[in-house]
PDB file of N, CA and C in Angstrom:
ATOM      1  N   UNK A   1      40.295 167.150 114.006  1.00  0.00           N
ATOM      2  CA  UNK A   1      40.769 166.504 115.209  1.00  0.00           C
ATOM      3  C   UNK A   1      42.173 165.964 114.963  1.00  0.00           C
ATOM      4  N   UNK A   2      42.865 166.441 115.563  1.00  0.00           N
ATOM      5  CA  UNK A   2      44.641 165.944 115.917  1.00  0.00           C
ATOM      6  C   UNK A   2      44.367 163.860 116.112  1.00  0.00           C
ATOM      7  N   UNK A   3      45.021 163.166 115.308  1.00  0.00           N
ATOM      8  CA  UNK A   3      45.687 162.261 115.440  1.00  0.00           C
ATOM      9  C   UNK A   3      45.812 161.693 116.808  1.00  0.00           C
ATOM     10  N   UNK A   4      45.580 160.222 117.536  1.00  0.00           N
ATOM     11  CA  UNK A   4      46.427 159.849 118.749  1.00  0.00           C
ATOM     12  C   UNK A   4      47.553 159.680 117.972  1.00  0.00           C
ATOM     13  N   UNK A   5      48.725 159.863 119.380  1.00  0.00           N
ATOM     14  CA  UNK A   5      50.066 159.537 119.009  1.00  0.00           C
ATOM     15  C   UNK A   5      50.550 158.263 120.027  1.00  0.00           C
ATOM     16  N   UNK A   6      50.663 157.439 119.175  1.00  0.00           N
ATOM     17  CA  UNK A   6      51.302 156.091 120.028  1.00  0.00           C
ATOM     18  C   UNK A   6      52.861 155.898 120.843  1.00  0.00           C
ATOM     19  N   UNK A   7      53.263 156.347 121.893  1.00  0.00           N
ATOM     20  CA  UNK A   7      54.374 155.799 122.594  1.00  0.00           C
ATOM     21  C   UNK A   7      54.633 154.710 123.160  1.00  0.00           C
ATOM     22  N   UNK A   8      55.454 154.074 123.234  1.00  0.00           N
ATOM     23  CA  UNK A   8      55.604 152.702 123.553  1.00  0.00           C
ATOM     24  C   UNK A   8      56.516 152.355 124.166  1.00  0.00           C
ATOM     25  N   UNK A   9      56.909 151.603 125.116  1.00  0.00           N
ATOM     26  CA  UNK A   9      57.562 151.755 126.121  1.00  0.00           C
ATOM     27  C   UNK A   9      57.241 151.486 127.691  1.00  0.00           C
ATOM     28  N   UNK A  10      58.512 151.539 129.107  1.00  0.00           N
ATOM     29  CA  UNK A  10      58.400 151.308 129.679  1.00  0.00           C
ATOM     30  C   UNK A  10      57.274 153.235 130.480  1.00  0.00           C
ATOM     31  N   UNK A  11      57.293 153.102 131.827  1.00  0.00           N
ATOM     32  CA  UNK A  11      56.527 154.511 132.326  1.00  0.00           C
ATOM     33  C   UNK A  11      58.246 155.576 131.831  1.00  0.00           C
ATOM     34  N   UNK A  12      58.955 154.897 132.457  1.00  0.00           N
ATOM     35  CA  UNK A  12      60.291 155.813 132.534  1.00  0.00           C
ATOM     36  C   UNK A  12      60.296 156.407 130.588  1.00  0.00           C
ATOM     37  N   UNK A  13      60.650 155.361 130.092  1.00  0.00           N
ATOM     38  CA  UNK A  13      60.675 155.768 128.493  1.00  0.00           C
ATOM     39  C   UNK A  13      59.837 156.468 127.674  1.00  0.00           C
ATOM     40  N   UNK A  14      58.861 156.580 128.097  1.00  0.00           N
ATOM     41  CA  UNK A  14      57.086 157.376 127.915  1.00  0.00           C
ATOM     42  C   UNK A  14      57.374 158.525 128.296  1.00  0.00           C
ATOM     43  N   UNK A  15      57.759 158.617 129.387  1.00  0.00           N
ATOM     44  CA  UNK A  15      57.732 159.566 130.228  1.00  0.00           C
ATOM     45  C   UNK A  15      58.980 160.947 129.188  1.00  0.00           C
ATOM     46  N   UNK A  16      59.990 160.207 129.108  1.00  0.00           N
ATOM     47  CA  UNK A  16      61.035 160.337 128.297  1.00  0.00           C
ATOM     48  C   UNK A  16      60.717 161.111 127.130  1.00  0.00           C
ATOM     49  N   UNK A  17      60.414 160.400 126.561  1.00  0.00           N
ATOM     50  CA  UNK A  17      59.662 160.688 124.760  1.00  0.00           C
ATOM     51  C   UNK A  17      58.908 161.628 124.881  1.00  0.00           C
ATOM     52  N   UNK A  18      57.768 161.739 126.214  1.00  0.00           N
ATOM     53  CA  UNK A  18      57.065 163.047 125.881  1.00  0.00           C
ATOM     54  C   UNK A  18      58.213 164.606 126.156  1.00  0.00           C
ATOM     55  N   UNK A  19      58.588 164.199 127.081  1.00  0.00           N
ATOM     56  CA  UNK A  19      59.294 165.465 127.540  1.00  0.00           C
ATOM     57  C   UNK A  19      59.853 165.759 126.321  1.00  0.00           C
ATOM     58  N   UNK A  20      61.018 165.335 125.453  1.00  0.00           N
ATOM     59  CA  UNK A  20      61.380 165.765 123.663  1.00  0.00           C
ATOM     60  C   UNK A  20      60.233 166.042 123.166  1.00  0.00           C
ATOM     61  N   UNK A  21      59.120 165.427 123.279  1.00  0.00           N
ATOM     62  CA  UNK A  21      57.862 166.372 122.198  1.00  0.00           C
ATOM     63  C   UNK A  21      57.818 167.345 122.302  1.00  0.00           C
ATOM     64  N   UNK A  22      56.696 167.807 121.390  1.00  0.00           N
ATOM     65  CA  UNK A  22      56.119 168.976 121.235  1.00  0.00           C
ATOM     66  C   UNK A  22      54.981 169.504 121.678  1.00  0.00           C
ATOM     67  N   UNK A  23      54.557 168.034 121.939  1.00  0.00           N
ATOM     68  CA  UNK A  23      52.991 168.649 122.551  1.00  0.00           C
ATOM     69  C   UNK A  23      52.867 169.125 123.797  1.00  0.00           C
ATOM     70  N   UNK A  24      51.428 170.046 123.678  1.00  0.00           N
ATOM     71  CA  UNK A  24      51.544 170.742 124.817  1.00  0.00           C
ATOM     72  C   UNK A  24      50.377 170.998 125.080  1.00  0.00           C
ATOM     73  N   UNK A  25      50.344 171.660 126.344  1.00  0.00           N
ATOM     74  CA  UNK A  25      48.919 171.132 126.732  1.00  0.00           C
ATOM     75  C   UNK A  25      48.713 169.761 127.462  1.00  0.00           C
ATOM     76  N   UNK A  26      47.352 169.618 128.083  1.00  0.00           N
ATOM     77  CA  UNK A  26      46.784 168.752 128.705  1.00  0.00           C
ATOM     78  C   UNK A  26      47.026 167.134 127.765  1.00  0.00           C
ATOM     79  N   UNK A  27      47.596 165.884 128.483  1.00  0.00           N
ATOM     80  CA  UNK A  27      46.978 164.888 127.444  1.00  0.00           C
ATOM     81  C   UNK A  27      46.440 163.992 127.847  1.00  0.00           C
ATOM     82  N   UNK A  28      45.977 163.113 127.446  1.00  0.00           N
ATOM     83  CA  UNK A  28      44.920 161.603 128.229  1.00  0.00           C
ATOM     84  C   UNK A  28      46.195 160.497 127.730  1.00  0.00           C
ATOM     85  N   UNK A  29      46.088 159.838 128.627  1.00  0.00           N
ATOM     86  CA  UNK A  29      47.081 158.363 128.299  1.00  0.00           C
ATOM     87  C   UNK A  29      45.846 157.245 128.736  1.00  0.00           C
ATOM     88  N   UNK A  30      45.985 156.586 127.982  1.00  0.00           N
ATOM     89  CA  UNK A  30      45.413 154.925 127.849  1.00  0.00           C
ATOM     90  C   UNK A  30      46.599 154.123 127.298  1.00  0.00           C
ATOM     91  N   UNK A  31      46.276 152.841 128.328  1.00  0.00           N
ATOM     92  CA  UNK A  31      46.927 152.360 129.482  1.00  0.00           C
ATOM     93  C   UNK A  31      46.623 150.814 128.351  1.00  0.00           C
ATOM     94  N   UNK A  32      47.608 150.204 127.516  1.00  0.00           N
ATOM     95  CA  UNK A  32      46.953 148.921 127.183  1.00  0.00           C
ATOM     96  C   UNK A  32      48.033 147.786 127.191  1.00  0.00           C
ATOM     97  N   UNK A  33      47.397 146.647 127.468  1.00  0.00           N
ATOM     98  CA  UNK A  33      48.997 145.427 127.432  1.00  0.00           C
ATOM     99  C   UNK A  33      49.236 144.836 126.195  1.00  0.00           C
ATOM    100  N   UNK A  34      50.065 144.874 126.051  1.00  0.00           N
ATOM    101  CA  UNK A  34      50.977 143.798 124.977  1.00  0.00           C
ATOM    102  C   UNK A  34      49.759 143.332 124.070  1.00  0.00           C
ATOM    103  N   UNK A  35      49.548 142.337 124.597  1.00  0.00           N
ATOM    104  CA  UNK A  35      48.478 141.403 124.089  1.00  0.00           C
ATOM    105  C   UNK A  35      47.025 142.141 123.394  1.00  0.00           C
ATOM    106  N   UNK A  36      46.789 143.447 123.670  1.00  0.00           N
ATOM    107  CA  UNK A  36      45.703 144.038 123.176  1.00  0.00           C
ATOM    108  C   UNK A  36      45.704 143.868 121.721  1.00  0.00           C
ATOM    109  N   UNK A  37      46.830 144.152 120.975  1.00  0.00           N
ATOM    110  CA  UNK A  37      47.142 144.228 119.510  1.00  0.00           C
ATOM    111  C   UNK A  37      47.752 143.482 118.990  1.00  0.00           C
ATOM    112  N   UNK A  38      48.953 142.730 119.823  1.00  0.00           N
ATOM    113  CA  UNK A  38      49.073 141.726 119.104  1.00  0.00           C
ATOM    114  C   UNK A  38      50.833 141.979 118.828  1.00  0.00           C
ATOM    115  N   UNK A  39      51.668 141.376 118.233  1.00  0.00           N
ATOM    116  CA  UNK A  39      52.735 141.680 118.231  1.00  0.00           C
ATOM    117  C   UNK A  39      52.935 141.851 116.810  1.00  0.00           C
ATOM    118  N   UNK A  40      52.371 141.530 115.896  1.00  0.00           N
ATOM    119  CA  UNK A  40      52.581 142.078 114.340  1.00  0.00           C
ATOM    120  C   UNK A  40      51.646 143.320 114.024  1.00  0.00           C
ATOM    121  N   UNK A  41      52.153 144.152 115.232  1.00  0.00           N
ATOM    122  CA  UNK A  41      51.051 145.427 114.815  1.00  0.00           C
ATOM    123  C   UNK A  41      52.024 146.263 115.055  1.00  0.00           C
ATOM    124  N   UNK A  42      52.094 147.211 113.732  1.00  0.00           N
ATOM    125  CA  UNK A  42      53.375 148.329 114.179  1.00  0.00           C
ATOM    126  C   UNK A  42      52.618 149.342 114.968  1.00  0.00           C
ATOM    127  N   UNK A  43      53.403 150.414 115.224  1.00  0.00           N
ATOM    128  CA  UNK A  43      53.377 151.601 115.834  1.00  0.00           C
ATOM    129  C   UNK A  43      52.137 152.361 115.297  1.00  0.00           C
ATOM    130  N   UNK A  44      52.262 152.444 113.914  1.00  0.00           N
ATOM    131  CA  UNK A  44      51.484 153.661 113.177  1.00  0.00           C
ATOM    132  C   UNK A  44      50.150 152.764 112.997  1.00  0.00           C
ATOM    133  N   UNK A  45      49.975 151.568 113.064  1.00  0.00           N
ATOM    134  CA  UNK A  45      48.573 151.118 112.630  1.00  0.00           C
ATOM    135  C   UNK A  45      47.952 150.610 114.403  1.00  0.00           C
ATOM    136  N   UNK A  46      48.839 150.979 115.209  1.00  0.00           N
ATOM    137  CA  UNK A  46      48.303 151.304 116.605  1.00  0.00           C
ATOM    138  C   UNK A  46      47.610 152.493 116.537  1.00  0.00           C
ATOM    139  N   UNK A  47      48.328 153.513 116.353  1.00  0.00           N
ATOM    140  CA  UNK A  47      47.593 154.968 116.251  1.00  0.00           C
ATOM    141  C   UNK A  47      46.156 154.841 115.348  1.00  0.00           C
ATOM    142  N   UNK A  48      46.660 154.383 114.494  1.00  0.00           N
ATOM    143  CA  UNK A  48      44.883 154.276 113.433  1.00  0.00           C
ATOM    144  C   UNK A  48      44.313 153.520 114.089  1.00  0.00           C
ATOM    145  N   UNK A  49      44.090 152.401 114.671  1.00  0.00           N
ATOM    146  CA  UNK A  49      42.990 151.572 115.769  1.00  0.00           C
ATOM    147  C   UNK A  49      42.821 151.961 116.608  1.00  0.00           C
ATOM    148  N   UNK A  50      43.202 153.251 117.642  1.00  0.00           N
ATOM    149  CA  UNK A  50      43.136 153.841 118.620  1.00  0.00           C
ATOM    150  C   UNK A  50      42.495 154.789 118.000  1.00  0.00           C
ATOM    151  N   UNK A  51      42.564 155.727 116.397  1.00  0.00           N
ATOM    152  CA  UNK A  51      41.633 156.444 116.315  1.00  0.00           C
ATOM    153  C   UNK A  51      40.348 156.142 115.956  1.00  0.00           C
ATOM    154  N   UNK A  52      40.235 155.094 115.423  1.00  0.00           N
ATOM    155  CA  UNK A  52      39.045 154.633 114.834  1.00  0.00           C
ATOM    156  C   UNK A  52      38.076 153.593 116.052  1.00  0.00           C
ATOM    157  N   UNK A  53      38.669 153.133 117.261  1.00  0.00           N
ATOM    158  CA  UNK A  53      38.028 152.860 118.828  1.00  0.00           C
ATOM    159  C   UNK A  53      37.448 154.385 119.031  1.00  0.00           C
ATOM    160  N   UNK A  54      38.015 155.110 119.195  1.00  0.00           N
ATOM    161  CA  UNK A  54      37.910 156.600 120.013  1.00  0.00           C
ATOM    162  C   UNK A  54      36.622 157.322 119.339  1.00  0.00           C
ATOM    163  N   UNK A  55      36.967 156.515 117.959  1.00  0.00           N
ATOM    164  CA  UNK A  55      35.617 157.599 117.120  1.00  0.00           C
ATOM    165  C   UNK A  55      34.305 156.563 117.292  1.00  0.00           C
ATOM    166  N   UNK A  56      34.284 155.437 117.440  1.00  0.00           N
ATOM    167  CA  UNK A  56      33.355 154.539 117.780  1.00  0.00           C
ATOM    168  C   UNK A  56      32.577 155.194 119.132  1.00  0.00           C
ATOM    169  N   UNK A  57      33.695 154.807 119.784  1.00  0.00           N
ATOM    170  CA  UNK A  57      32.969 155.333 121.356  1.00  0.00           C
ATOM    171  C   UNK A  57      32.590 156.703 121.817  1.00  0.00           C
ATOM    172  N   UNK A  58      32.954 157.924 120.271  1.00  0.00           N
ATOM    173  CA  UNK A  58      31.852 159.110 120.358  1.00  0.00           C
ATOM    174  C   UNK A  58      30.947 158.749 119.923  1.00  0.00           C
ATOM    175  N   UNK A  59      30.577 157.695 119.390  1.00  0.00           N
ATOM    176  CA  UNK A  59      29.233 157.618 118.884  1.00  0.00           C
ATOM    177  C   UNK A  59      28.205 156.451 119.675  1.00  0.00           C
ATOM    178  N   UNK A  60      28.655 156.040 120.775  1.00  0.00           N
ATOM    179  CA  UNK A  60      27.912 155.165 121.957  1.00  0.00           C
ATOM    180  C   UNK A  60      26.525 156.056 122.004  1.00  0.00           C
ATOM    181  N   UNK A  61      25.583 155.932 122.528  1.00  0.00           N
ATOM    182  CA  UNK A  61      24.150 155.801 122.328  1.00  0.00           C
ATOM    183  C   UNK A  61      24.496 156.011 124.156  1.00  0.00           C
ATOM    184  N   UNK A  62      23.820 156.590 125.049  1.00  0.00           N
ATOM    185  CA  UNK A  62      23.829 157.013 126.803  1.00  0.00           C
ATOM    186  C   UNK A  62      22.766 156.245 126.671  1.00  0.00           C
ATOM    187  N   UNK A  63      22.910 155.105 127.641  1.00  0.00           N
ATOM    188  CA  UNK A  63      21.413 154.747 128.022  1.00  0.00           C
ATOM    189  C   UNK A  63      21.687 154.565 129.558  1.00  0.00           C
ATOM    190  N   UNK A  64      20.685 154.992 129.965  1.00  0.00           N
ATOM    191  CA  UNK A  64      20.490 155.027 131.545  1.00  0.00           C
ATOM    192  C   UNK A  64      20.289 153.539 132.124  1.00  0.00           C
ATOM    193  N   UNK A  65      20.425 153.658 132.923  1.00  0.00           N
ATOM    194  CA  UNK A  65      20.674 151.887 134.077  1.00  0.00           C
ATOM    195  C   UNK A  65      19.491 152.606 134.879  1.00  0.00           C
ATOM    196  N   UNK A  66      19.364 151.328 135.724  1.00  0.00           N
ATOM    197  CA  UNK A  66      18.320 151.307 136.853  1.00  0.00           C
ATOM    198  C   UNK A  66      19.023 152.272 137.592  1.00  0.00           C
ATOM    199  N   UNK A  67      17.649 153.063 138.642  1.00  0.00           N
ATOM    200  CA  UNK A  67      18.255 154.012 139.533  1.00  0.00           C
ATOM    201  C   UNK A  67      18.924 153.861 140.305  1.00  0.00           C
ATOM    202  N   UNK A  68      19.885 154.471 141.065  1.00  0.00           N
ATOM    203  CA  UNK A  68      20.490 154.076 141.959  1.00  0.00           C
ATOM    204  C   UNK A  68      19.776 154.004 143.811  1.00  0.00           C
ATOM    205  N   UNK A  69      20.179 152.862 144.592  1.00  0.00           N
ATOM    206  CA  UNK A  69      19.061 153.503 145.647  1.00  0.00           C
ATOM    207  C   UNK A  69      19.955 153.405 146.876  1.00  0.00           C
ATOM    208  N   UNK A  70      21.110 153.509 146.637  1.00  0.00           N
ATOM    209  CA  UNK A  70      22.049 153.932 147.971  1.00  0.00           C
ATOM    210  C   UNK A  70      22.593 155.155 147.591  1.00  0.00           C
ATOM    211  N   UNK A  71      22.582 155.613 148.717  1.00  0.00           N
ATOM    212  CA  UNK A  71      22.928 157.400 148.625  1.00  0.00           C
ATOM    213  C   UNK A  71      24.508 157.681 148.628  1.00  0.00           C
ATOM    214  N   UNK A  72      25.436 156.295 149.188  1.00  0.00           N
ATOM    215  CA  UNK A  72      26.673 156.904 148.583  1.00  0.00           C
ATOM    216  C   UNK A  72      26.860 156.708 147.141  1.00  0.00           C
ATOM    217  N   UNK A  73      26.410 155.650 146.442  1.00  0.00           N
ATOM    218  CA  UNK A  73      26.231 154.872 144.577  1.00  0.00           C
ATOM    219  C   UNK A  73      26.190 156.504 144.600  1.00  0.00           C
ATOM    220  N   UNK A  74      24.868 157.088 145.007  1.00  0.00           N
ATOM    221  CA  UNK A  74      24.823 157.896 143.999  1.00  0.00           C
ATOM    222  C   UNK A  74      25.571 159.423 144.017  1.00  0.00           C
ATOM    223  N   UNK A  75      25.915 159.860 145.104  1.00  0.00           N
ATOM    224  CA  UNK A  75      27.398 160.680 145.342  1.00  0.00           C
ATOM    225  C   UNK A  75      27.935 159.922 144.439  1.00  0.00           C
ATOM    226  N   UNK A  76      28.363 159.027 144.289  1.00  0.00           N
ATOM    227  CA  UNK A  76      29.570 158.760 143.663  1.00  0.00           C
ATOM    228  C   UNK A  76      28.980 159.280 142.045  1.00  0.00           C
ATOM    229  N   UNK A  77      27.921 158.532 141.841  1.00  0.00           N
ATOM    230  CA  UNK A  77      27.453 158.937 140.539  1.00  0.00           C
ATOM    231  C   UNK A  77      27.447 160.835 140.098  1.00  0.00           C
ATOM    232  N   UNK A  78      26.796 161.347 140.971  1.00  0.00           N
ATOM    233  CA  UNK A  78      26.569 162.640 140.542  1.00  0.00           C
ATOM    234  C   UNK A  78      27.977 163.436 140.746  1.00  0.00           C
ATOM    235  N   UNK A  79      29.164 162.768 141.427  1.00  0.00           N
ATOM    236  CA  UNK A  79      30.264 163.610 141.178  1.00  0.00           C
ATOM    237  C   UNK A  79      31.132 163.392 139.627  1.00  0.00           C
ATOM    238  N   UNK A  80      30.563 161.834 139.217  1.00  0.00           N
ATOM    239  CA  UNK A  80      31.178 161.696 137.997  1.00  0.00           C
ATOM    240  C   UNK A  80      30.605 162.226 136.922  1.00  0.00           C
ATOM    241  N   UNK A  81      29.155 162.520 136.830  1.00  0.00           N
ATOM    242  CA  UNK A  81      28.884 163.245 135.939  1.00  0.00           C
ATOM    243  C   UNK A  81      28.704 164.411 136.102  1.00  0.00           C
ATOM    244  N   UNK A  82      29.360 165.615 136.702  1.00  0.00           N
ATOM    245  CA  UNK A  82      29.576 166.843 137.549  1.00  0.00           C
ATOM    246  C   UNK A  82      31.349 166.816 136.697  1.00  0.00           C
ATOM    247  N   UNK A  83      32.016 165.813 136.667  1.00  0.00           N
ATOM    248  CA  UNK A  83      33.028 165.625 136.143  1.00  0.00           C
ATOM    249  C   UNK A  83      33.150 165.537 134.957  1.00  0.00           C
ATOM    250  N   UNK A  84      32.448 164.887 134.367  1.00  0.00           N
ATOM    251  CA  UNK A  84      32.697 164.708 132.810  1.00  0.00           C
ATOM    252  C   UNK A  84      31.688 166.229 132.062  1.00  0.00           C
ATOM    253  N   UNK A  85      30.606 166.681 132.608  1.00  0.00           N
ATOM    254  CA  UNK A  85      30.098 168.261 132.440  1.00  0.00           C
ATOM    255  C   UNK A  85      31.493 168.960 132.526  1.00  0.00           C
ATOM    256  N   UNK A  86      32.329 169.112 133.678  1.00  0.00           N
ATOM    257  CA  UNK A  86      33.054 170.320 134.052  1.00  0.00           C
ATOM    258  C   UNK A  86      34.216 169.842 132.561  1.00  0.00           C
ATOM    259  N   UNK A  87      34.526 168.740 132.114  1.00  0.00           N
ATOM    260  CA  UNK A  87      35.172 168.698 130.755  1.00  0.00           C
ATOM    261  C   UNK A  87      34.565 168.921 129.909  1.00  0.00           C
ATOM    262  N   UNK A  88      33.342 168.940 129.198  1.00  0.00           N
ATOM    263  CA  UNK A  88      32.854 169.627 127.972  1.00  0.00           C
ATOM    264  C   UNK A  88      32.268 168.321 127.652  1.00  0.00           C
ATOM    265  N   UNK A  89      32.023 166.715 128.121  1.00  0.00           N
ATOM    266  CA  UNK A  89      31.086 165.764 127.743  1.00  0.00           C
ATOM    267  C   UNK A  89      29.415 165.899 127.933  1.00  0.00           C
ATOM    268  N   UNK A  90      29.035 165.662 127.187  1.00  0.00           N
ATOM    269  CA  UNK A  90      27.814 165.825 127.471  1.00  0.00           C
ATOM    270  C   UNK A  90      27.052 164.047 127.058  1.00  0.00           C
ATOM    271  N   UNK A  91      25.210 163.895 127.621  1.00  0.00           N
ATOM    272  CA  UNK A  91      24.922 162.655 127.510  1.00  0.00           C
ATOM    273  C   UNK A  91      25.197 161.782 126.013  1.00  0.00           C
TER     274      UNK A  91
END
């Protein structure tokens, strides 16, 4: 598994930095403030806590909630997991 890569910055400067990359292909951005990490946290030990969250939360346990008993809840429900199937997640 490829590394997250941490950019930092305003949307404009992000925006910026990727276009000079290299990567290619599809990517996911998560979205975090200031305050998440702290200000004595460099760049590169952002990327390692973002990989080591990411690998945590492949390993979450699916546990089901009470059913749903309104019929839009659950449209809403069965299009999101219709969504995360059509990406390759499974329970």
């Amino acid at each position: 598994m490829t590394q997250p890569q941490v950019y930092e910055g305003t949307a404009e400067e992000i925006a910026a930095q990727l276009r000079r990359s290299n990567l290619a292909g599809r990517l996911k951005a998560i979205v975090t403030p200031d305050e998440l990490f702290g200000a004595n946290v460099n760049i590169a030990n952002q990327g390692e806590m973002l990989a080591d969250f990411l690998a945590e939360v492949d390993q979450v346990e699916f546990t089901p909630g009470n059913p749903l008993t309104d019929p839009q809840a659950q449209e809403v429900s069965r299009l999101i997991a219709q969504k995360f199937a059509q990406n390759g997640h499974t329970k």
